[in-house]
C-alpha atoms as a PDB file:
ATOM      1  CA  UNK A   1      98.355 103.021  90.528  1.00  0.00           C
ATOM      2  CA  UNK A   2      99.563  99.499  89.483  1.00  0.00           C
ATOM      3  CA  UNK A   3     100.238  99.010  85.912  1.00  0.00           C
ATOM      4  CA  UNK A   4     101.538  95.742  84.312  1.00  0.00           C
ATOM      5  CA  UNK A   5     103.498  96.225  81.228  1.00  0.00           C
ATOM      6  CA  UNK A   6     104.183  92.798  79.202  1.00  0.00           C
ATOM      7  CA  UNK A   7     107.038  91.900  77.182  1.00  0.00           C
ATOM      8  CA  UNK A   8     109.464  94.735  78.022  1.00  0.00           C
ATOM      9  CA  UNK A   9     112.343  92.599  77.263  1.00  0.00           C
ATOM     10  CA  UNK A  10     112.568  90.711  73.915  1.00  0.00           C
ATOM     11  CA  UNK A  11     113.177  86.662  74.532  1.00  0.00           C
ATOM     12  CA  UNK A  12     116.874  87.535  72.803  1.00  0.00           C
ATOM     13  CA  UNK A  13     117.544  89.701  75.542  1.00  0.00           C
ATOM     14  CA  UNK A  14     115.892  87.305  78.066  1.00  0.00           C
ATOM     15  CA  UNK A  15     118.110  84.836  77.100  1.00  0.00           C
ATOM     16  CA  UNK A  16     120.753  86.561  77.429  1.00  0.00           C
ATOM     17  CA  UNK A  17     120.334  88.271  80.632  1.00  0.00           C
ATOM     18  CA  UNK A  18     119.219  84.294  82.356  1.00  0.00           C
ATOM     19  CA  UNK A  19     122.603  83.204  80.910  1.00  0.00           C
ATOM     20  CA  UNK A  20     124.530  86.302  82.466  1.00  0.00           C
ATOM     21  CA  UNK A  21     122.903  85.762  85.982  1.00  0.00           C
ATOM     22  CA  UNK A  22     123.550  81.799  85.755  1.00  0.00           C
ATOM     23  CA  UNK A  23     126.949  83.128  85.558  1.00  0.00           C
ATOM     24  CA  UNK A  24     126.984  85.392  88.373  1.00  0.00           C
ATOM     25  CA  UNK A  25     127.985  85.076  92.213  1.00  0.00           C
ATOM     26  CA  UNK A  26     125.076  85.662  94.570  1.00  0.00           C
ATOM     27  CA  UNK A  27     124.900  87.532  97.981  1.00  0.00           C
ATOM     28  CA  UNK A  28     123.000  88.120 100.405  1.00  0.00           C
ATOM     29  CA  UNK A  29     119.727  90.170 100.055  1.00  0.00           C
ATOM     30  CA  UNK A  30     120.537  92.275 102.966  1.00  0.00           C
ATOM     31  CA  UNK A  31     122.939  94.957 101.421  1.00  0.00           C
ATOM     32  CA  UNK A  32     119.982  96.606 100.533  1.00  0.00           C
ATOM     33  CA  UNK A  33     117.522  96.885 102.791  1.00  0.00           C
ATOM     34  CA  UNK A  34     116.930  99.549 105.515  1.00  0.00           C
ATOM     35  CA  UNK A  35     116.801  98.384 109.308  1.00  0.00           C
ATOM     36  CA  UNK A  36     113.187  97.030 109.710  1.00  0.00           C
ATOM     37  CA  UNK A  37     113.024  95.419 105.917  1.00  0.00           C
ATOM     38  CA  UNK A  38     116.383  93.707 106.782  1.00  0.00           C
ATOM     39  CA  UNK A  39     114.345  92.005 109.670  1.00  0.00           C
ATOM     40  CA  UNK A  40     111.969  90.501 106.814  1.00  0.00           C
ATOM     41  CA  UNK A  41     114.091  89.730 104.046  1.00  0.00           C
ATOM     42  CA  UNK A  42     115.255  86.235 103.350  1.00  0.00           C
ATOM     43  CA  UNK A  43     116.206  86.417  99.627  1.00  0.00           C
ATOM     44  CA  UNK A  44     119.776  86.554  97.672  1.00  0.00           C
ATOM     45  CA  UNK A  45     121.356  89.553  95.566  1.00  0.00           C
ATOM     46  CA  UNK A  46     123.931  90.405  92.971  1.00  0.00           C
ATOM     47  CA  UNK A  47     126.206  92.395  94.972  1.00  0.00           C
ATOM     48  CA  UNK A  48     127.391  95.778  93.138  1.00  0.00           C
ATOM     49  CA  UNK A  49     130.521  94.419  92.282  1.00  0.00           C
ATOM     50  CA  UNK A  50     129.221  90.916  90.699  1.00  0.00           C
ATOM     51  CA  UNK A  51     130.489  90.192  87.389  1.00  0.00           C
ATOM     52  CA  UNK A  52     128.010  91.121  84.955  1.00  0.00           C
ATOM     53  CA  UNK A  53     126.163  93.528  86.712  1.00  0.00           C
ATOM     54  CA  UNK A  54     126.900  96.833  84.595  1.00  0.00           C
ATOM     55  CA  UNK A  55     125.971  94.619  81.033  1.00  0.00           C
ATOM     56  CA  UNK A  56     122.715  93.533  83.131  1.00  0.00           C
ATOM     57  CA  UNK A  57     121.899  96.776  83.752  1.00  0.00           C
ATOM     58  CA  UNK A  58     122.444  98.126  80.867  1.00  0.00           C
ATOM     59  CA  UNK A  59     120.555  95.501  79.097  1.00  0.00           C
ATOM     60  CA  UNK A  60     117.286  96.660  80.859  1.00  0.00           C
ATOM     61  CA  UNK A  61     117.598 100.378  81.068  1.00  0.00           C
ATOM     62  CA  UNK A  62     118.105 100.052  77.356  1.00  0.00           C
ATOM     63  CA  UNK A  63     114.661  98.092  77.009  1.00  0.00           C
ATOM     64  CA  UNK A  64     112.915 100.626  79.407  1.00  0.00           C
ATOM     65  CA  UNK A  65     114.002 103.447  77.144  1.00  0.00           C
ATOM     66  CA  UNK A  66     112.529 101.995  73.907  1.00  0.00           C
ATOM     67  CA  UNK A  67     109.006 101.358  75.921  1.00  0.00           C
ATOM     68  CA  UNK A  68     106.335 103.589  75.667  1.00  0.00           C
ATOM     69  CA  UNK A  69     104.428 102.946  78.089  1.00  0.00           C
ATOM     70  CA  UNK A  70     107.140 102.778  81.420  1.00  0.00           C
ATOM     71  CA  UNK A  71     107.731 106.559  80.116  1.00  0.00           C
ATOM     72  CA  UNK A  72     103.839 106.952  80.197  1.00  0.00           C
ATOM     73  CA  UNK A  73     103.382 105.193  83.741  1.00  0.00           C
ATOM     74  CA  UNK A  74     106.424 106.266  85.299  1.00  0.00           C
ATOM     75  CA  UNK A  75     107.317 109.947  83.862  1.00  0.00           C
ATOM     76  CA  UNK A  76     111.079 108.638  84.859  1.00  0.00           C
ATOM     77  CA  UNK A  77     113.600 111.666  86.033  1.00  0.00           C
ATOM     78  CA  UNK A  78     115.894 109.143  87.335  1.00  0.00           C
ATOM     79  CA  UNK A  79     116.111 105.336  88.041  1.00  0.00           C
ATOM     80  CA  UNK A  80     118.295 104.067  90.451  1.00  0.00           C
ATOM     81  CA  UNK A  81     120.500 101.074  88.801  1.00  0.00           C
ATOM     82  CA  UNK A  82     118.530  98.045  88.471  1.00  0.00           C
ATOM     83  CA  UNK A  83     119.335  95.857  90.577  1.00  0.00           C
ATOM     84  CA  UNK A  84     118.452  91.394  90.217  1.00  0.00           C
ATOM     85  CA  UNK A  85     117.509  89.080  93.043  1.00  0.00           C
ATOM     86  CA  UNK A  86     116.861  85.610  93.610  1.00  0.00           C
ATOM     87  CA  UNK A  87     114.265  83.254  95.898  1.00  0.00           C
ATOM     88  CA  UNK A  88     115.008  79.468  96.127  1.00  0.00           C
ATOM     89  CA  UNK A  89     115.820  76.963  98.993  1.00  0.00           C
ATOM     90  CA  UNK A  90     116.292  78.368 102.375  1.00  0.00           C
ATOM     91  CA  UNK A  91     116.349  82.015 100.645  1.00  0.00           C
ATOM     92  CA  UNK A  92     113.063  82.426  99.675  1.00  0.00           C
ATOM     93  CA  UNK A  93     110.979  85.077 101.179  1.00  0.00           C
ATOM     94  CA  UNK A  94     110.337  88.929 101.652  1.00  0.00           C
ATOM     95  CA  UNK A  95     108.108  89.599 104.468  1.00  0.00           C
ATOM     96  CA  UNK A  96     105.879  92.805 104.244  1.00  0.00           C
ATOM     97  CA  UNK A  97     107.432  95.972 104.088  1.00  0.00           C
ATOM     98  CA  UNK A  98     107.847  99.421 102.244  1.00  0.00           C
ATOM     99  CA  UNK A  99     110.756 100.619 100.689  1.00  0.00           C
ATOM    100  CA  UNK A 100     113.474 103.245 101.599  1.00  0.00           C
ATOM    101  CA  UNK A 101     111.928 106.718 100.827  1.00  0.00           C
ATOM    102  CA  UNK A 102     115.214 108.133  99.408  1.00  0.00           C
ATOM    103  CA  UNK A 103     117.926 105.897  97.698  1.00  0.00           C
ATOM    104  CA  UNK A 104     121.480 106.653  97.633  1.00  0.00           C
ATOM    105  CA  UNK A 105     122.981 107.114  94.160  1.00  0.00           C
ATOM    106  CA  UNK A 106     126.669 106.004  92.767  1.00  0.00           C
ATOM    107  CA  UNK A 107     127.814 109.108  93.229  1.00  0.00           C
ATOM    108  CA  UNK A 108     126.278 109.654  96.929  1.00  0.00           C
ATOM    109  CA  UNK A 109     123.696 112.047  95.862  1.00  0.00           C
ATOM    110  CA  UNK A 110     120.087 110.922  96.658  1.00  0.00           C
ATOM    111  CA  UNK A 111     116.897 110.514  94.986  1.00  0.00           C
ATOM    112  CA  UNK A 112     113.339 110.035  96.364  1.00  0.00           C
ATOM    113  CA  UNK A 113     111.668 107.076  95.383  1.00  0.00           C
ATOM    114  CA  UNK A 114     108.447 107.586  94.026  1.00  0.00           C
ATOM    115  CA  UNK A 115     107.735 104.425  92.148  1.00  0.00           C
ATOM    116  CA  UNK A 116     108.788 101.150  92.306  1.00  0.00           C
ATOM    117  CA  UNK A 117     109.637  97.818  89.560  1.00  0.00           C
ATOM    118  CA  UNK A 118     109.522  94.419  89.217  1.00  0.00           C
ATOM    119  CA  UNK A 119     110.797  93.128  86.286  1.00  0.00           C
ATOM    120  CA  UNK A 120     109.983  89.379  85.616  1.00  0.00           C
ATOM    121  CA  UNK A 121     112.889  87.077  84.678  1.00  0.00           C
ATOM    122  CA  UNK A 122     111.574  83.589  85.545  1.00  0.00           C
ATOM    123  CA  UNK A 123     109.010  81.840  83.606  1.00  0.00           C
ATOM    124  CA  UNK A 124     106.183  81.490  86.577  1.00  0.00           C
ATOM    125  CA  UNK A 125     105.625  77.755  85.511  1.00  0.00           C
ATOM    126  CA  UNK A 126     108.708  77.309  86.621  1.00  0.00           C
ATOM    127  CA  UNK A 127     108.584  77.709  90.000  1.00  0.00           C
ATOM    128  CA  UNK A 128     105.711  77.742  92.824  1.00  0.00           C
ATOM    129  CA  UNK A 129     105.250  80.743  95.287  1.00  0.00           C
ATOM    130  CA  UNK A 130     106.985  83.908  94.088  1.00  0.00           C
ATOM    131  CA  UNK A 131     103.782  86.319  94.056  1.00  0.00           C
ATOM    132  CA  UNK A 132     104.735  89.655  95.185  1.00  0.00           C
ATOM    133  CA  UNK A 133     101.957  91.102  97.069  1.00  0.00           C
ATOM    134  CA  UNK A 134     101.069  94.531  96.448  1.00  0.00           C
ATOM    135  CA  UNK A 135      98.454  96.436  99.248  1.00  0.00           C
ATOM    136  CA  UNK A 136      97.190  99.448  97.288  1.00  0.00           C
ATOM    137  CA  UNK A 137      94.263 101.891  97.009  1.00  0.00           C
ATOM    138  CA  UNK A 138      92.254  98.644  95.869  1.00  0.00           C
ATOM    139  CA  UNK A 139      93.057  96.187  98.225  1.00  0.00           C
ATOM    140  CA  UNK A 140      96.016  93.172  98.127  1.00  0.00           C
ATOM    141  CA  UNK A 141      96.988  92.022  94.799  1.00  0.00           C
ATOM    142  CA  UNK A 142      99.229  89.401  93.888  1.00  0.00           C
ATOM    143  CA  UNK A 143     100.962  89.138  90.911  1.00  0.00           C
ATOM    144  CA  UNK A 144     103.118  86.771  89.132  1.00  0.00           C
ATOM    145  CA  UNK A 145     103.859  87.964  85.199  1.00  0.00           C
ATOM    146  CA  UNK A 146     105.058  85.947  82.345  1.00  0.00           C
ATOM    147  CA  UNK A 147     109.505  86.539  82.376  1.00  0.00           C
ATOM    148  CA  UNK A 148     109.919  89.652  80.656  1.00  0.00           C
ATOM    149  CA  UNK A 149     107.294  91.673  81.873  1.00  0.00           C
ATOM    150  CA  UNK A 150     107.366  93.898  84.663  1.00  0.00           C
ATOM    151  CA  UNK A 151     104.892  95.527  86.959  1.00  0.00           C
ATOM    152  CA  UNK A 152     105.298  98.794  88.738  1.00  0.00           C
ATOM    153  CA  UNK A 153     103.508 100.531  91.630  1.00  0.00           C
ATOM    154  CA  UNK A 154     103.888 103.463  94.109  1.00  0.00           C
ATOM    155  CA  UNK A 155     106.476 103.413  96.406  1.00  0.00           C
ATOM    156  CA  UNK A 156     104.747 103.975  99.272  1.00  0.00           C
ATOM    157  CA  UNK A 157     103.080 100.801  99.036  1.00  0.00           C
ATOM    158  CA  UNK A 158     103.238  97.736 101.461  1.00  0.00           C
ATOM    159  CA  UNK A 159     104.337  94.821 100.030  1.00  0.00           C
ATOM    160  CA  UNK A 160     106.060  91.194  99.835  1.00  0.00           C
ATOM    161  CA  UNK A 161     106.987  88.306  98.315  1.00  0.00           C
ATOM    162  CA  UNK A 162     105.784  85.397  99.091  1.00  0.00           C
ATOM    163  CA  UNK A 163     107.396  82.316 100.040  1.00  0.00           C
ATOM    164  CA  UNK A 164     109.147  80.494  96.766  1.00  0.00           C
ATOM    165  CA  UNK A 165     108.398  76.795  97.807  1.00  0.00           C
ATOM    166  CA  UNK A 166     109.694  75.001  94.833  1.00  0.00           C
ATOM    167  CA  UNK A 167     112.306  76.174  91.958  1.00  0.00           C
ATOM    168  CA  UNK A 168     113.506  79.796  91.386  1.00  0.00           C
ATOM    169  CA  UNK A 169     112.513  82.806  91.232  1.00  0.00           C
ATOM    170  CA  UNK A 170     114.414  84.970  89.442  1.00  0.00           C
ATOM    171  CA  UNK A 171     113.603  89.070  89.281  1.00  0.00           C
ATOM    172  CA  UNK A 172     115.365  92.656  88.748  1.00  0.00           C
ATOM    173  CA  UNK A 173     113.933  95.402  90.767  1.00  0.00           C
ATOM    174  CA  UNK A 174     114.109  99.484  90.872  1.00  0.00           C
ATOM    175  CA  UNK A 175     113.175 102.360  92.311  1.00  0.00           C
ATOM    176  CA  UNK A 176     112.034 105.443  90.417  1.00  0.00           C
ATOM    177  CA  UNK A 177     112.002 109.196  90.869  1.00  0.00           C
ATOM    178  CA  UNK A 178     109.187 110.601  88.952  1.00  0.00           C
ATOM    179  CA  UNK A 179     108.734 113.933  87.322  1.00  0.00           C
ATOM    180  CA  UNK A 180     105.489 114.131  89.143  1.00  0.00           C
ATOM    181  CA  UNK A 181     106.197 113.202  92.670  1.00  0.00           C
ATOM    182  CA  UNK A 182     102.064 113.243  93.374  1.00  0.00           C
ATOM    183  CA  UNK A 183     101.122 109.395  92.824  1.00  0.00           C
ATOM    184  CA  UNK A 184      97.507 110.844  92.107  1.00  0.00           C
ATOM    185  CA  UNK A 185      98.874 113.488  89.646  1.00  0.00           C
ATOM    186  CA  UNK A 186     100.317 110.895  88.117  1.00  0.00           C
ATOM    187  CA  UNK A 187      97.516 108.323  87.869  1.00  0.00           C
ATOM    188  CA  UNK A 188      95.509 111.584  86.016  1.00  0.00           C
ATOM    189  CA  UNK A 189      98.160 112.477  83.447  1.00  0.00           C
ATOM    190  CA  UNK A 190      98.908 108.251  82.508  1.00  0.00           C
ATOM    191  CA  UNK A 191      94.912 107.678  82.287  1.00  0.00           C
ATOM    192  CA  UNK A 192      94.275 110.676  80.273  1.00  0.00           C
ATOM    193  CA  UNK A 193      97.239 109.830  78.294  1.00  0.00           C
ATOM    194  CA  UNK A 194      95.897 106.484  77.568  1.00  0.00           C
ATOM    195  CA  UNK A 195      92.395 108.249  76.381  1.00  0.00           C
ATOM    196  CA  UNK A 196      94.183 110.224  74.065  1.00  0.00           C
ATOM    197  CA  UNK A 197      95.968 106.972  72.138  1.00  0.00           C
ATOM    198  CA  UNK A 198      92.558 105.842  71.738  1.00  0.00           C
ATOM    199  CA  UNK A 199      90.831 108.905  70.340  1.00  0.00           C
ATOM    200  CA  UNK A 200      93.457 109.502  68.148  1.00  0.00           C
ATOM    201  CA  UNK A 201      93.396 105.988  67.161  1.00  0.00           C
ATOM    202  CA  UNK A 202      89.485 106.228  66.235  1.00  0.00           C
ATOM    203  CA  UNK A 203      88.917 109.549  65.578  1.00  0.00           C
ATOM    204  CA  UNK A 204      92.174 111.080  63.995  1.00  0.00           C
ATOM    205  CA  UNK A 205      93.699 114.375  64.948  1.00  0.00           C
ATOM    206  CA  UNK A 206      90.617 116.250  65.320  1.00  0.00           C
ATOM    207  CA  UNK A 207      90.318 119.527  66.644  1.00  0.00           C
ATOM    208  CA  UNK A 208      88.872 118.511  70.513  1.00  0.00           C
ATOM    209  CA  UNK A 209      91.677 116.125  70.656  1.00  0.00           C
ATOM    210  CA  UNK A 210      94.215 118.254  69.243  1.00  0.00           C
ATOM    211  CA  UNK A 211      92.750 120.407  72.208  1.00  0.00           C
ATOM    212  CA  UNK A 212      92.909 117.425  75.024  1.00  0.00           C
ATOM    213  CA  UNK A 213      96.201 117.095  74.133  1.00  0.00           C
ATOM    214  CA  UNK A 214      97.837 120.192  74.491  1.00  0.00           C
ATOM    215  CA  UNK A 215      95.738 120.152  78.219  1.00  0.00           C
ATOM    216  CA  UNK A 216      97.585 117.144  79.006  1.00  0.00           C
ATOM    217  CA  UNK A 217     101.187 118.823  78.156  1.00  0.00           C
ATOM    218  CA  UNK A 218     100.110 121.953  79.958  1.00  0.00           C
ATOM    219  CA  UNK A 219      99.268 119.739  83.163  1.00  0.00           C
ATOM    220  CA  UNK A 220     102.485 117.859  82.405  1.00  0.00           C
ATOM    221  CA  UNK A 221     104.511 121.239  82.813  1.00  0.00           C
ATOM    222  CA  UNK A 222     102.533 122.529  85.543  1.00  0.00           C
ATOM    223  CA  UNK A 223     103.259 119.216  87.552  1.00  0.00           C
ATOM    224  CA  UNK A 224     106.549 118.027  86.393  1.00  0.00           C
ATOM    225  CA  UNK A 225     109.502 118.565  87.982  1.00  0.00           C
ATOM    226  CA  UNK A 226     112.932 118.045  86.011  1.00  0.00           C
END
């Protein structure tokens, strides 16, 4: 399941968060990767102790938590600390590859990643190449949003970003863990979810959809795992 959710950060905050990371010391992309994605990674990184970094972060976890829909799409139990990257000059490229299945936390517990982000920073005029490639259930897709707006997607899935060949691209990126682990359990519960908004949009709180809606929550505890 791919889902693109626009304007998760407000241009204030946008703003803001451009002006922190023009402010910031880059490193390399590396310190992240596991041993074969290292082999295709060619990008830079705030490193964890770049100045900024904990305002940056808090900056976006505080947009996610206001947004509706990432709660809808994701069913967050945890996020890993965001985490912002650049591609530009000689350091612009992420070959294919899939991410880490478990992440390490700040406090050396893990977490399974379930679902990964991309959150927009750059405005895609701006710069040429930059599409991250996506292989899912329904073929390669690329996509290159509007700064602000982020896209998220299993995991699981293969993917890259393409080469940046003029200006930058500017991103944050995280990894999930889900409350339901099951990307297909998940896809069920977010589109029935979505079916719901709109028959309670047209049709009220009617009985049936008081009734579709306390299935939804019943499959939510059945699934979730907190």
């Amino acid at each position: 399941m791919l889902i693109t959710i626009d304007d998760v950060l407000t241009q204030e905050e946008l703003t803001e968060v451009r002006n922190l990371l023009a402010n910031s010391s880059w490193d390399s992309g590396h310190t992240t990767a596991g041993t074969q994605a290292a082999k295709s990674k060619n990008n830079q990184q705030l490193a964890e102790t770049a100045q900024h970094l904990d305002k940056l972060r808090l900056l976006v976890l505080g947009a996610l938590n206001r947004n509706a829909l990432f709660f809808t799409a994701a069913l967050p139990q945890r996020i890993l600390p965001p985490l912002f990257n650049r591609y530009s000059g000689g350091t612009n490229f992420y070959g294919n590859h899939v991410d880490n299945a478990m992440r390490r936390l700040p406090d050396g517990s893990y977490m399974r990643s379930d679902v990964s982000a991309t959150l927009f920073l750059a405005d895609p005029d701006s710069y040429d190449g930059g599409e991250l490639m996506i292989e899912d259930t329904y073929g390669s897709q690329k996509i290159k949003l509007q700064a602000g707006s982020m896209v998220i997607y299993p995991a699981s899935s293969v993917h890259q970003v393409l080469p940046v060949t003029h200006g930058e691209r500017l991103a944050c990126f995280m990894w999930i863990q889900s409350m339901v682990r099951n990307t297909e359990q998940r896809r069920m519960l977010f589109e029935m979810d979505m079916a719901l908004l709109d028959l309670r949009h047209t049709h009220g709180d009617t009985d049936p959809v008081i009734r579709l809606t306390s299935s939804y929550h019943n499959l939510l505890r059945t699934w979730a795992e907190t």
